[in-house]
N, C-alpha and C. Protein backbone atom coordinates (compact mmCIF):
# COMPACT_ATOMS: atom_id res chain seq x y z
N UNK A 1 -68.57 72.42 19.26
CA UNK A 1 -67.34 71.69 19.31
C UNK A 1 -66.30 72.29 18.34
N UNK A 2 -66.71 72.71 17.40
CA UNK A 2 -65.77 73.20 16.10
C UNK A 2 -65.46 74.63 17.15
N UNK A 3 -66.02 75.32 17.36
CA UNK A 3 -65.42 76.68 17.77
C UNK A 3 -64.41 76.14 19.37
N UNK A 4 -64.67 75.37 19.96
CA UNK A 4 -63.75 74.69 21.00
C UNK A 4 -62.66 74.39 20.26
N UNK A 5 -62.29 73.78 19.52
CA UNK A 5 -61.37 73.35 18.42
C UNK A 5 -60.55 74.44 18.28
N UNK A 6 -61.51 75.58 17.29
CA UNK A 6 -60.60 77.04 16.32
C UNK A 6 -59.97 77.42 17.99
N UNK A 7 -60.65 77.75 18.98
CA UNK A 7 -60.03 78.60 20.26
C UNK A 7 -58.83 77.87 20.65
N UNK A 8 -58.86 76.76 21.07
CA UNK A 8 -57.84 75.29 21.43
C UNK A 8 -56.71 76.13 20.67
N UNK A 9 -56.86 75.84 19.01
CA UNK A 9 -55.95 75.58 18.18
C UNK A 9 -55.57 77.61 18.58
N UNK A 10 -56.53 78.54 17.95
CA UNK A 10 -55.52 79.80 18.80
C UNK A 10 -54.98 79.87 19.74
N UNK A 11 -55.63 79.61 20.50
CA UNK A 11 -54.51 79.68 22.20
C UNK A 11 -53.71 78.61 21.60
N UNK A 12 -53.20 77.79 21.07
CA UNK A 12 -51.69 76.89 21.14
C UNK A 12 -51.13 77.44 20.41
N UNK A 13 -51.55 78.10 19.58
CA UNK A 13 -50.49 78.59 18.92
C UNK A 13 -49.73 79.98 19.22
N UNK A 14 -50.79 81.09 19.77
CA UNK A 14 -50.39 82.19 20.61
C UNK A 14 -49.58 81.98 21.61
N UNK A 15 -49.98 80.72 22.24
CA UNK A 15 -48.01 80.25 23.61
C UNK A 15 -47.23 79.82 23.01
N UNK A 16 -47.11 78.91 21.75
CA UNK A 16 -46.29 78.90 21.05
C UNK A 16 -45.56 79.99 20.62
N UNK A 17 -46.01 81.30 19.87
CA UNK A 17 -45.20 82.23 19.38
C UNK A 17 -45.02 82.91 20.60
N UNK A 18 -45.45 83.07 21.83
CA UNK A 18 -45.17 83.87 22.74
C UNK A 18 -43.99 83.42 23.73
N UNK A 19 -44.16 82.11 23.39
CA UNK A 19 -42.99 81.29 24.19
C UNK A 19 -41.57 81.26 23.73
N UNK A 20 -41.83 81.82 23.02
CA UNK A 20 -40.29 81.59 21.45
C UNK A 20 -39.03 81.58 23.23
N UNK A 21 -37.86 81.33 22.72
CA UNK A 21 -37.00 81.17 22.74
C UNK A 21 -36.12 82.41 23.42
N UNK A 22 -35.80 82.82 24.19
CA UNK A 22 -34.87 84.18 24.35
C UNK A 22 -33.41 83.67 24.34
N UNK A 23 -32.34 84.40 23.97
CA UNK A 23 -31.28 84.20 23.85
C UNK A 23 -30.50 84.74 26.07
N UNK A 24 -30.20 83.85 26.29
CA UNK A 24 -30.08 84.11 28.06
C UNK A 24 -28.42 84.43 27.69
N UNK A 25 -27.94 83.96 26.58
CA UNK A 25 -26.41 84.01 26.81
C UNK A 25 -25.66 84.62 25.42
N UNK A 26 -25.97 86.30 25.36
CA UNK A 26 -25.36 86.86 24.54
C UNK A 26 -24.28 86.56 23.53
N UNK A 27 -23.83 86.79 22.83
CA UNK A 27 -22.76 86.38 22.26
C UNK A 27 -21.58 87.75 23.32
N UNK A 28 -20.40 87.13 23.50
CA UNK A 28 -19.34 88.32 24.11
C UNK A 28 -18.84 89.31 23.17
N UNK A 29 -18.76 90.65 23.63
CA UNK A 29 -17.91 91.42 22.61
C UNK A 29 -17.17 90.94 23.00
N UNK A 30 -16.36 90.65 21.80
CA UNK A 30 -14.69 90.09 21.64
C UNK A 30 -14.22 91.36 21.21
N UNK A 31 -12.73 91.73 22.20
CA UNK A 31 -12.20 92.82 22.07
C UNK A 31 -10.78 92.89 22.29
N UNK A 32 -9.88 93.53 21.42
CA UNK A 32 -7.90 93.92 21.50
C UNK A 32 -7.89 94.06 22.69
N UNK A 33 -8.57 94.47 23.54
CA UNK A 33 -8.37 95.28 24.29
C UNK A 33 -7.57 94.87 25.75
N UNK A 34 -6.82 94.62 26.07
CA UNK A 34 -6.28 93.46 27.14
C UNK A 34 -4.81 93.53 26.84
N UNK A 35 -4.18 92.57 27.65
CA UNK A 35 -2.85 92.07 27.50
C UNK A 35 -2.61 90.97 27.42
N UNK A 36 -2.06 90.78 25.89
CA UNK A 36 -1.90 89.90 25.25
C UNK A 36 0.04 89.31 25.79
N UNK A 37 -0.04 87.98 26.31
CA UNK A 37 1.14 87.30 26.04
C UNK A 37 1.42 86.44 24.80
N UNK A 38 3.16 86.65 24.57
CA UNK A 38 2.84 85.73 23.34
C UNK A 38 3.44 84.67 23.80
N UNK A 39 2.61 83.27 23.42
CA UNK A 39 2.76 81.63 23.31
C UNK A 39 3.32 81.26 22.48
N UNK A 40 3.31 81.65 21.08
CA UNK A 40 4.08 81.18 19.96
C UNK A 40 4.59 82.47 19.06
N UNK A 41 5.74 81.61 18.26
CA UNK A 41 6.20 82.93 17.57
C UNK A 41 6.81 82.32 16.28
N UNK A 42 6.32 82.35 15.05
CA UNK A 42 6.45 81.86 13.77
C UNK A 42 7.33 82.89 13.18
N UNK A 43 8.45 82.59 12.62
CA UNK A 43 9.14 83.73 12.23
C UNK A 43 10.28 82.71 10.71
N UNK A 44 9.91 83.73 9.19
CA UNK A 44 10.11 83.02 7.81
C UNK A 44 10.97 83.93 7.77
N UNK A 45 12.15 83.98 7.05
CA UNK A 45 12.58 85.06 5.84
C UNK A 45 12.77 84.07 4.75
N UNK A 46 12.98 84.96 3.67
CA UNK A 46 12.94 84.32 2.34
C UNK A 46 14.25 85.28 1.78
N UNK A 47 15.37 84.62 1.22
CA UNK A 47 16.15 86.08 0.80
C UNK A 47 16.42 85.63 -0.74
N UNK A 48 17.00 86.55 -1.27
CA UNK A 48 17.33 86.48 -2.45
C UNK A 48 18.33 87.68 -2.78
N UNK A 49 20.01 86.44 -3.07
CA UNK A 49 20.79 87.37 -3.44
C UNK A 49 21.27 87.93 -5.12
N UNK A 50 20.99 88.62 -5.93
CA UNK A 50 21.37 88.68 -7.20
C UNK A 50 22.48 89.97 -7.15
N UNK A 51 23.41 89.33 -7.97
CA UNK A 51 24.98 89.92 -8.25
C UNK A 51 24.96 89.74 -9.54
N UNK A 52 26.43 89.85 -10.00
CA UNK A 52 26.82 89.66 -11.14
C UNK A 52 26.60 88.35 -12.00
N UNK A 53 26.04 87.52 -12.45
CA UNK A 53 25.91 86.36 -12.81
C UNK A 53 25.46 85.36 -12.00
N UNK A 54 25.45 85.61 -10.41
CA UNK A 54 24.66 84.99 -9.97
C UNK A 54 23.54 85.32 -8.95
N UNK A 55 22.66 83.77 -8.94
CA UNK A 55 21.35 84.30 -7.75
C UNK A 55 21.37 83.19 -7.09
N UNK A 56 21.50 83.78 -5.54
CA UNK A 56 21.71 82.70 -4.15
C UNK A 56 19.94 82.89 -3.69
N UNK A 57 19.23 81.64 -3.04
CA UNK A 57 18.32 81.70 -2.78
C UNK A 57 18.70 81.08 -1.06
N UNK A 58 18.03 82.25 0.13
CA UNK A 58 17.87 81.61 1.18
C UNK A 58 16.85 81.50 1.86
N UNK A 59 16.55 80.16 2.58
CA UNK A 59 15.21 80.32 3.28
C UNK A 59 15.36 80.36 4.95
N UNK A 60 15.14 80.88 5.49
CA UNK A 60 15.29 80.45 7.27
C UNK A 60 13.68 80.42 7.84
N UNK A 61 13.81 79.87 8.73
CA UNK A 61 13.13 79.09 9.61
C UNK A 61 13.34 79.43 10.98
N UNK A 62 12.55 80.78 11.61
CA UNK A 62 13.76 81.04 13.21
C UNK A 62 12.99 80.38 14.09
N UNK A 63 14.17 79.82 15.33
CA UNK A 63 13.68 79.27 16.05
C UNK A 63 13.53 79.97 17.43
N UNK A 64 12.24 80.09 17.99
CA UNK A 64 12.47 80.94 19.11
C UNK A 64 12.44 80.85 20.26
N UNK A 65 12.95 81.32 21.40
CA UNK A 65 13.11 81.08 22.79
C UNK A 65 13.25 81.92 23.78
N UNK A 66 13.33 82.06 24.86
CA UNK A 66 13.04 83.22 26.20
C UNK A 66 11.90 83.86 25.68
N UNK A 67 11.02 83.66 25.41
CA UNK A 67 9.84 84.63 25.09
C UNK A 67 8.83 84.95 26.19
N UNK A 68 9.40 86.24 26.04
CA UNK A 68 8.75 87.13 27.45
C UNK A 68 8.13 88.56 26.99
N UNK A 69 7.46 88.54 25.66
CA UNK A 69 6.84 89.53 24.57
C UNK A 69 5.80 89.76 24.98
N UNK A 70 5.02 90.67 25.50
CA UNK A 70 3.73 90.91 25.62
C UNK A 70 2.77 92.24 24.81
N UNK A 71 1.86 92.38 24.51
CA UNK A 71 1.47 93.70 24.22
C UNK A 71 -0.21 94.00 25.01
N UNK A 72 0.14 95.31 25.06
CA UNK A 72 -1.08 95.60 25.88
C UNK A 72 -1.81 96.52 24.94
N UNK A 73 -3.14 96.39 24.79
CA UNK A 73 -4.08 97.37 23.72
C UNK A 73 -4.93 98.04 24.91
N UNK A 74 -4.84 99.48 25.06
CA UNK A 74 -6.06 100.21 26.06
C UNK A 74 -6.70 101.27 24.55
N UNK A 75 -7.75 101.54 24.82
CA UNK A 75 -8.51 102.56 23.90
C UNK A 75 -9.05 103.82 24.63
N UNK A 76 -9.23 105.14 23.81
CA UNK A 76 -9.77 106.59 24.41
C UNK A 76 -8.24 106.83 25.32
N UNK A 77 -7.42 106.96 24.35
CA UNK A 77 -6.70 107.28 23.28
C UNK A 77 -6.15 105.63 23.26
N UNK A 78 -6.45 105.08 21.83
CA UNK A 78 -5.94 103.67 21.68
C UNK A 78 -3.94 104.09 21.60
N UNK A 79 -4.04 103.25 22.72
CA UNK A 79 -2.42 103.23 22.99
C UNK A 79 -1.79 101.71 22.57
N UNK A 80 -0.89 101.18 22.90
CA UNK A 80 -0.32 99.88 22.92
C UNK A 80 1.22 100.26 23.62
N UNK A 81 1.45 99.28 24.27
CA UNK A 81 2.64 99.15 25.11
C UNK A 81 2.67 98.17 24.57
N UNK A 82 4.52 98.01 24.43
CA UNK A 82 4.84 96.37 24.72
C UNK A 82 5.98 96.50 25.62
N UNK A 83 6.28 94.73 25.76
CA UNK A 83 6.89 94.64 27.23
C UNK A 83 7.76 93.27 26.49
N UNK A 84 9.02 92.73 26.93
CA UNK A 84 9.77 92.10 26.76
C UNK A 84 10.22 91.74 25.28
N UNK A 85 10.34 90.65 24.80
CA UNK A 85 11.21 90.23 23.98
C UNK A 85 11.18 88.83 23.21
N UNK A 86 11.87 88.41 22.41
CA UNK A 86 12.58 86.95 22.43
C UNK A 86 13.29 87.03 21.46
N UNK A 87 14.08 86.04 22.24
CA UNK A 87 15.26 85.33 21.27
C UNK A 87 15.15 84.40 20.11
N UNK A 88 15.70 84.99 18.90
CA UNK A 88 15.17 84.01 17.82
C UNK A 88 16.99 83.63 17.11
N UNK A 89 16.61 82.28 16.66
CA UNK A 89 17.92 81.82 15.93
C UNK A 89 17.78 81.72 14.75
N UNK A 90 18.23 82.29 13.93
CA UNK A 90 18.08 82.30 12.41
C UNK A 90 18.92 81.51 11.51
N UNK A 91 20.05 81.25 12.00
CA UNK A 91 20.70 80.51 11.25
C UNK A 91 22.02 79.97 11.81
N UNK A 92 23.09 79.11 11.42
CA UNK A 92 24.33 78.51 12.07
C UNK A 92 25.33 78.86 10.33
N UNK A 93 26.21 79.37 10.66
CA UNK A 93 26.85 79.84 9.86
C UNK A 93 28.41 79.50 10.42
N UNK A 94 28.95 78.10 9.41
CA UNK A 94 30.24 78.24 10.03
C UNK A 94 30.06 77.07 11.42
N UNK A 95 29.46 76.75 11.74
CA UNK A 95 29.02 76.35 12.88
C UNK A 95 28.87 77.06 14.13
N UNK A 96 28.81 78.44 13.57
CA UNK A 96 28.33 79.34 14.79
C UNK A 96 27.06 79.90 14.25
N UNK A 97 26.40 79.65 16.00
CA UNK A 97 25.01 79.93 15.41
C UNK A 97 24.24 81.61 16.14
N UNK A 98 24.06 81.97 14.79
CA UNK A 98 23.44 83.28 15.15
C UNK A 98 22.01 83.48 16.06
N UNK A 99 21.91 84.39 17.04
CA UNK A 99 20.76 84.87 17.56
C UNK A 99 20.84 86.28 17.86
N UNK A 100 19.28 86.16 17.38
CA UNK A 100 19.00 87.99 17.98
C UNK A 100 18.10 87.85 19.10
N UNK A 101 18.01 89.27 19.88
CA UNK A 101 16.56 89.59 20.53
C UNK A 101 15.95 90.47 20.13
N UNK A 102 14.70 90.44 19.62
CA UNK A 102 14.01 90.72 18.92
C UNK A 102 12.46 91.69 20.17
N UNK A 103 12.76 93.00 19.70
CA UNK A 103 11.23 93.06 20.09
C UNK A 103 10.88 94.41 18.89
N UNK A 104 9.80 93.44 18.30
CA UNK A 104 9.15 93.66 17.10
C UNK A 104 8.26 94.89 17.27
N UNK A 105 7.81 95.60 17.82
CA UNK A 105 7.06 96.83 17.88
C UNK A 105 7.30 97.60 19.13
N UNK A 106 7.02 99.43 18.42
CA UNK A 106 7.70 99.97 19.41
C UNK A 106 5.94 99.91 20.15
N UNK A 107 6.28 101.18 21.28
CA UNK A 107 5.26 101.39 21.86
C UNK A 107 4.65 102.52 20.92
N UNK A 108 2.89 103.02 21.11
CA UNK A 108 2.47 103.72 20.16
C UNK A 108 0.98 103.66 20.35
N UNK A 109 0.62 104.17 18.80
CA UNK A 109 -0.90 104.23 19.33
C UNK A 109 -1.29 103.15 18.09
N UNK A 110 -2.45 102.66 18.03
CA UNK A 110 -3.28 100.90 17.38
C UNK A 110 -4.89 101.76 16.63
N UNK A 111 -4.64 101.36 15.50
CA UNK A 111 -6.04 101.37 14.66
C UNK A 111 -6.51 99.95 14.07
N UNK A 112 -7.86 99.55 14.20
CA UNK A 112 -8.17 98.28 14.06
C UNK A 112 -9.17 98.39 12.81
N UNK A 113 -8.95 97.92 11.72
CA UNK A 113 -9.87 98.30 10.65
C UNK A 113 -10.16 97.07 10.11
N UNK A 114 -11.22 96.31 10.21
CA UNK A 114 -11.82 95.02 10.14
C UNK A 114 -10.52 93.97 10.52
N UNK A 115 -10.01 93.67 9.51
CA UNK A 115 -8.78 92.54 10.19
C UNK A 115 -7.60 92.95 9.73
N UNK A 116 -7.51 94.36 9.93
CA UNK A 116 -6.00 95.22 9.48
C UNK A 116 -5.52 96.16 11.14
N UNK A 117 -4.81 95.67 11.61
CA UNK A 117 -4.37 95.87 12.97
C UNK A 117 -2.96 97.13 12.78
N UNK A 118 -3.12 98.37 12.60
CA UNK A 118 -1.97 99.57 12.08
C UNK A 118 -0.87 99.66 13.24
N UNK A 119 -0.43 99.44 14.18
CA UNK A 119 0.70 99.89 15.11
C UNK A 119 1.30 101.49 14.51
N UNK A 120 1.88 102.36 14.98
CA UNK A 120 2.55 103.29 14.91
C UNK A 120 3.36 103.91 15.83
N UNK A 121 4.55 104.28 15.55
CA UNK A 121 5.29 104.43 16.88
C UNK A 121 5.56 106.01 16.56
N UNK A 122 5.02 106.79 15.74
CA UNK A 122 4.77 108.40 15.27
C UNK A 122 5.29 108.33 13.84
N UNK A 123 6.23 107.42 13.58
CA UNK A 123 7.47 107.83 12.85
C UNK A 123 6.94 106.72 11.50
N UNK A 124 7.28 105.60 12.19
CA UNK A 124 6.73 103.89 11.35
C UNK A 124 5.64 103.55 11.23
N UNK A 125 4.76 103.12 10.79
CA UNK A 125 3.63 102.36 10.86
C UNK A 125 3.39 100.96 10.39
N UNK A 126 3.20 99.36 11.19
CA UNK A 126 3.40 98.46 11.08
C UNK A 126 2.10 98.14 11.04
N UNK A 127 1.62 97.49 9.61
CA UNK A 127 0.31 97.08 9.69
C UNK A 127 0.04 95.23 9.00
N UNK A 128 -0.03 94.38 10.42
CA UNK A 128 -0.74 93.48 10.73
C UNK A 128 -2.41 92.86 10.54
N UNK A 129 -2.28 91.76 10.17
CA UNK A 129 -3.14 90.67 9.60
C UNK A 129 -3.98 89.89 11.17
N UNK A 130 -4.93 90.13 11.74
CA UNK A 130 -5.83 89.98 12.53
C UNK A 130 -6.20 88.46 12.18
N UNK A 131 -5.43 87.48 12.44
CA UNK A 131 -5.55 86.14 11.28
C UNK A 131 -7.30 85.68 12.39
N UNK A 132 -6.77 85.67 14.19
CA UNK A 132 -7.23 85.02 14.63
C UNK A 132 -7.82 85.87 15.91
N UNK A 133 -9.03 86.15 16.79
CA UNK A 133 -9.44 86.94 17.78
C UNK A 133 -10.46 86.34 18.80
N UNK A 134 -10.03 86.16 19.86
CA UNK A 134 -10.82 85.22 20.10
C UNK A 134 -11.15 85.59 21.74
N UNK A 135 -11.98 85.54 22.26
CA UNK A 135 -11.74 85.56 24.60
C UNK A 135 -10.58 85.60 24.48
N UNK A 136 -9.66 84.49 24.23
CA UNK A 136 -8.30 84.19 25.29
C UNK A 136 -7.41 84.19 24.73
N UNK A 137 -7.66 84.40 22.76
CA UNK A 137 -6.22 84.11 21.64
C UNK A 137 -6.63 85.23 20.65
N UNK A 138 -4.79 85.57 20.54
CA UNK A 138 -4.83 86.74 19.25
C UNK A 138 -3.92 86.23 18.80
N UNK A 139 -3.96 86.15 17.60
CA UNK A 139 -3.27 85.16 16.32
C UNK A 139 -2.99 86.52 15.46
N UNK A 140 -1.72 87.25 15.20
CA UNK A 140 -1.35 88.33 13.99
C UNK A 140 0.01 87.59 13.34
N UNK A 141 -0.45 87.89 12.28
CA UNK A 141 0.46 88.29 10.49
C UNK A 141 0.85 89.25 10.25
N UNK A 142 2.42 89.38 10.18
CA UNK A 142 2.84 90.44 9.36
C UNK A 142 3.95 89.97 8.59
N UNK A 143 3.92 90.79 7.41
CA UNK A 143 4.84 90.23 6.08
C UNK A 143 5.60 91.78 5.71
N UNK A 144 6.71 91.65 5.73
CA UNK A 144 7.67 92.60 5.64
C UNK A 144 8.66 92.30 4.21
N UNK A 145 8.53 93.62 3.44
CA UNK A 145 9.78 92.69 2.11
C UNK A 145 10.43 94.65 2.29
N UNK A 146 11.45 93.99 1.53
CA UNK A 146 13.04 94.94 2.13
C UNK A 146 14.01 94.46 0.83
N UNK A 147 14.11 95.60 0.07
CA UNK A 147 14.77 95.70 -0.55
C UNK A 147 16.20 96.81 -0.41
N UNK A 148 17.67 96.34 -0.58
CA UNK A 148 18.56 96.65 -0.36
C UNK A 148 20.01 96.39 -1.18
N UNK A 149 20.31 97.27 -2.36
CA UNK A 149 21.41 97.48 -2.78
C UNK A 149 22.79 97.94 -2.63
N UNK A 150 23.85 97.46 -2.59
CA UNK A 150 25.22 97.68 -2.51
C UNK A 150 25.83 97.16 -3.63
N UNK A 151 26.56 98.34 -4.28
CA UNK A 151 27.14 97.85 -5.61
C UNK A 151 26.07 96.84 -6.73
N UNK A 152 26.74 96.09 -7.17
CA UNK A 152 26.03 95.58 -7.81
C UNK A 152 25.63 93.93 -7.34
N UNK A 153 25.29 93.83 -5.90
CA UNK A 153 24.37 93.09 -5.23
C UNK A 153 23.30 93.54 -4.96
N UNK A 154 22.24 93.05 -5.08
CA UNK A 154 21.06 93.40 -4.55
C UNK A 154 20.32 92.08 -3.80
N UNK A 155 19.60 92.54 -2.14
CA UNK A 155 18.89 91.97 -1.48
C UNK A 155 17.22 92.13 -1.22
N UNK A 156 16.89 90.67 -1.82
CA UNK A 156 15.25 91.30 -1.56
C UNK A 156 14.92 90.15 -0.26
N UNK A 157 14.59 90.35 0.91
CA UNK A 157 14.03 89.35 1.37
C UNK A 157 12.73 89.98 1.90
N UNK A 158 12.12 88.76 2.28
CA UNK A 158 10.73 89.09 2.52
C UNK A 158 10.46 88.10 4.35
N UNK A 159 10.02 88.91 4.93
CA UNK A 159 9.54 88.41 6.66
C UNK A 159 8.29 88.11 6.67
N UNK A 160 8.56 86.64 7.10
CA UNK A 160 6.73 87.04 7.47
C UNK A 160 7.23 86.06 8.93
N UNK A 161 6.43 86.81 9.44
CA UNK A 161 6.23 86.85 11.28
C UNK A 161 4.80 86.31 11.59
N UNK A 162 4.24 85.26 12.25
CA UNK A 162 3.02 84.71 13.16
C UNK A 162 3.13 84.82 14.15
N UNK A 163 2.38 85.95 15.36
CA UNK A 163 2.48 85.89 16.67
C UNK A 163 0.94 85.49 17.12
N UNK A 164 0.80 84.27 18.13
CA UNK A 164 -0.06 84.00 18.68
C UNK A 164 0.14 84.43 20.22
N UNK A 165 -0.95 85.06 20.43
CA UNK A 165 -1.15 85.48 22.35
C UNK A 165 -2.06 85.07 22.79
N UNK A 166 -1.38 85.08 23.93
CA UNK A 166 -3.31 83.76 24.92
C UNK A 166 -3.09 85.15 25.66
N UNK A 167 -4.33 85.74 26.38
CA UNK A 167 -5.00 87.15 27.23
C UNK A 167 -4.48 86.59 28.43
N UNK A 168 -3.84 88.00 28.84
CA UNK A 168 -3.46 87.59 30.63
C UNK A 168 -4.38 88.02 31.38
């Protein structure tokens, strides 16, 4: 009876470890690689004017619209296209209110280095914050500061830009 027992108890436990578990549903490579539309578009400046005795502080907040911005990432040779635009309002001055159209990167080739996203158009190189990557959403950061003197004004402002894309 005892050796009925020890065998019992091996065989349950040998289907036990043999039975383990297989994974049926991989995890997905998640990949740039697609065409990204953008859904949202977060756009800060911060300025700062210093002159002669004085310092003006401005903040804007742009608001954006017609957004028809897309970018496309292909790899072997990592390229990037982009495609449209949007309109952003930065400010009302006077009661006229300013807008640009804005398209933020040229076309070029893309290096992806953990969550540092490089753009280059040969000349520039624009390197982006990989905030968010996901199947269907790419969430990038970029922060731009720009410094610019005339006489004895000087402008420092600083951009920071949030583009979210859902995959077409």
């Amino acid at each position: 009876m005892r050796i009925l027992n020890l065998f019992l108890f091996v065989t349950l436990i040998s289907i036990t470890i043999s039975c383990s578990k297989k994974d049926d549903n991989p995890e997905p490579v998640i990949s740039i690689n697609a065409t990204w539309k953008a859904s949202a578009i977060d756009y800060k400046i911060n300025q700062t004017f210093n002159g002669p005795g004085q310092t003006v502080i401005k903040n804007y907040n742009g608001i954006t619209s017609d957004v028809t911005y897309t970018m496309s990432f292909s790899e072997n040779p990592n390229r990037v296209i982009t495609n449209g635009g949007y309109d952003i309002e930065l400010a009302t001055f006077g009661g006229q209110t300013i807008i640009q159209n804005i398209i933020f990167f040229p076309n070029g080739t893309w290096s992806l280095a953990g969550n540092q996203l490089s753009v280059s158009d040969g000349t520039e190189i624009e390197v982006l914050t990989v905030v968010e990557l996901t199947a269907n959403k790419l969430v990038l950061n970029g922060v731009k500061n720009e410094t610019s003197t005339q006489g004895d004004v000087t402008l420092n402002s600083t951009n920071n830009l949030t583009l979210t894309f859902a995959k077409q």
